[in-house]
Protein backbone atom coordinates (compact mmCIF):
# COMPACT_ATOMS: atom_id res chain seq x y z
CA UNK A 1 0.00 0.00 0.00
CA UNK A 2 2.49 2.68 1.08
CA UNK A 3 4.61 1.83 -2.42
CA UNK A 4 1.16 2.63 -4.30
CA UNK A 5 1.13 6.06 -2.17
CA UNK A 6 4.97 6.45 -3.23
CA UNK A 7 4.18 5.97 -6.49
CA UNK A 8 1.70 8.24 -7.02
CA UNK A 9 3.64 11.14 -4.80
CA UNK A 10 6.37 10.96 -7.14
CA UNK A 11 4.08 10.64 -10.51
CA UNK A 12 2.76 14.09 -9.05
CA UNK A 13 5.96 15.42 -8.48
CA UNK A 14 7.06 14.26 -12.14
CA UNK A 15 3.89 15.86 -13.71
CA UNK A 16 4.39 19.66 -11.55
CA UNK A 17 8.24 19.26 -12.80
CA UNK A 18 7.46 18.67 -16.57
CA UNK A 19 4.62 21.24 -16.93
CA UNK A 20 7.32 23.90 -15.22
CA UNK A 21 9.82 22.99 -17.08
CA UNK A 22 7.68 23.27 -20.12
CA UNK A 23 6.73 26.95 -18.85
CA UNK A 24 10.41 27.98 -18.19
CA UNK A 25 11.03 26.79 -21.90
CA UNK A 26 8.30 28.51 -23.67
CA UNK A 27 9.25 31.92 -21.81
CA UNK A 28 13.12 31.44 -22.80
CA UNK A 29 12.29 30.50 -26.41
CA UNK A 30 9.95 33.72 -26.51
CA UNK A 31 12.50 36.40 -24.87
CA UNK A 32 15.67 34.61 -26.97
CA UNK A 33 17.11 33.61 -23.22
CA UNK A 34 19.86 31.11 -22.87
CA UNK A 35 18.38 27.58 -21.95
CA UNK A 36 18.66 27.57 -17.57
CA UNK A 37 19.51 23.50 -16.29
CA UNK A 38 16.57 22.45 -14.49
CA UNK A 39 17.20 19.61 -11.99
CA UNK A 40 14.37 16.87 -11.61
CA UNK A 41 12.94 16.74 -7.84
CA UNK A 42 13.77 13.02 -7.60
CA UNK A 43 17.22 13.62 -8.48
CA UNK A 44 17.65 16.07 -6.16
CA UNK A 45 16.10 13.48 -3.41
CA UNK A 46 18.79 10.87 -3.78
CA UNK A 47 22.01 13.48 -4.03
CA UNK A 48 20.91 14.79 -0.63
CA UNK A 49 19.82 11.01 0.71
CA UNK A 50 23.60 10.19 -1.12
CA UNK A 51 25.56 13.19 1.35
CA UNK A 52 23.57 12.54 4.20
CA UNK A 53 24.40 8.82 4.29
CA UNK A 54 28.24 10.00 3.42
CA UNK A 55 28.23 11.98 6.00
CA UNK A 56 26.74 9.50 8.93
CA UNK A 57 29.42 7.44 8.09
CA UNK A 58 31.99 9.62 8.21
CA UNK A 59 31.20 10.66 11.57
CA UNK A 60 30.53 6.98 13.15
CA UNK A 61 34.14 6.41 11.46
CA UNK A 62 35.62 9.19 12.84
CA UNK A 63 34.48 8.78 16.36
């Protein structure tokens, strides 16, 4: 049940990134801006889950 719930969190997430990402695109293209990086939410999730694990161990090693 809760991986049903997960799934549909991060389909929602997914959607909100991909319709503001389409926004952000459309105003660029119209005002002849440079192209800004745009970072997916999940991705985002699992560099900070990446450095907080990193940095748990590092502690509990250097103790």
């Amino acid at each position: 049940m809760e991986s049903i719930i997960a799934n549909i969190l991060d389909l929602i997430e997914e959607l909100k990134f991909q319709k503001k990402k389409k926004k952000r695109r459309d105003f660029e293209k119209k005002n002849n801006l440079p192209k800004k990086y745009m970072i997916q939410p999940l991705t985002i999730i699992i560099f900070v889950l990446l450095i907080v694990v990193i940095a748990f161990r590092l502690i509990k090693y250097l103790k």
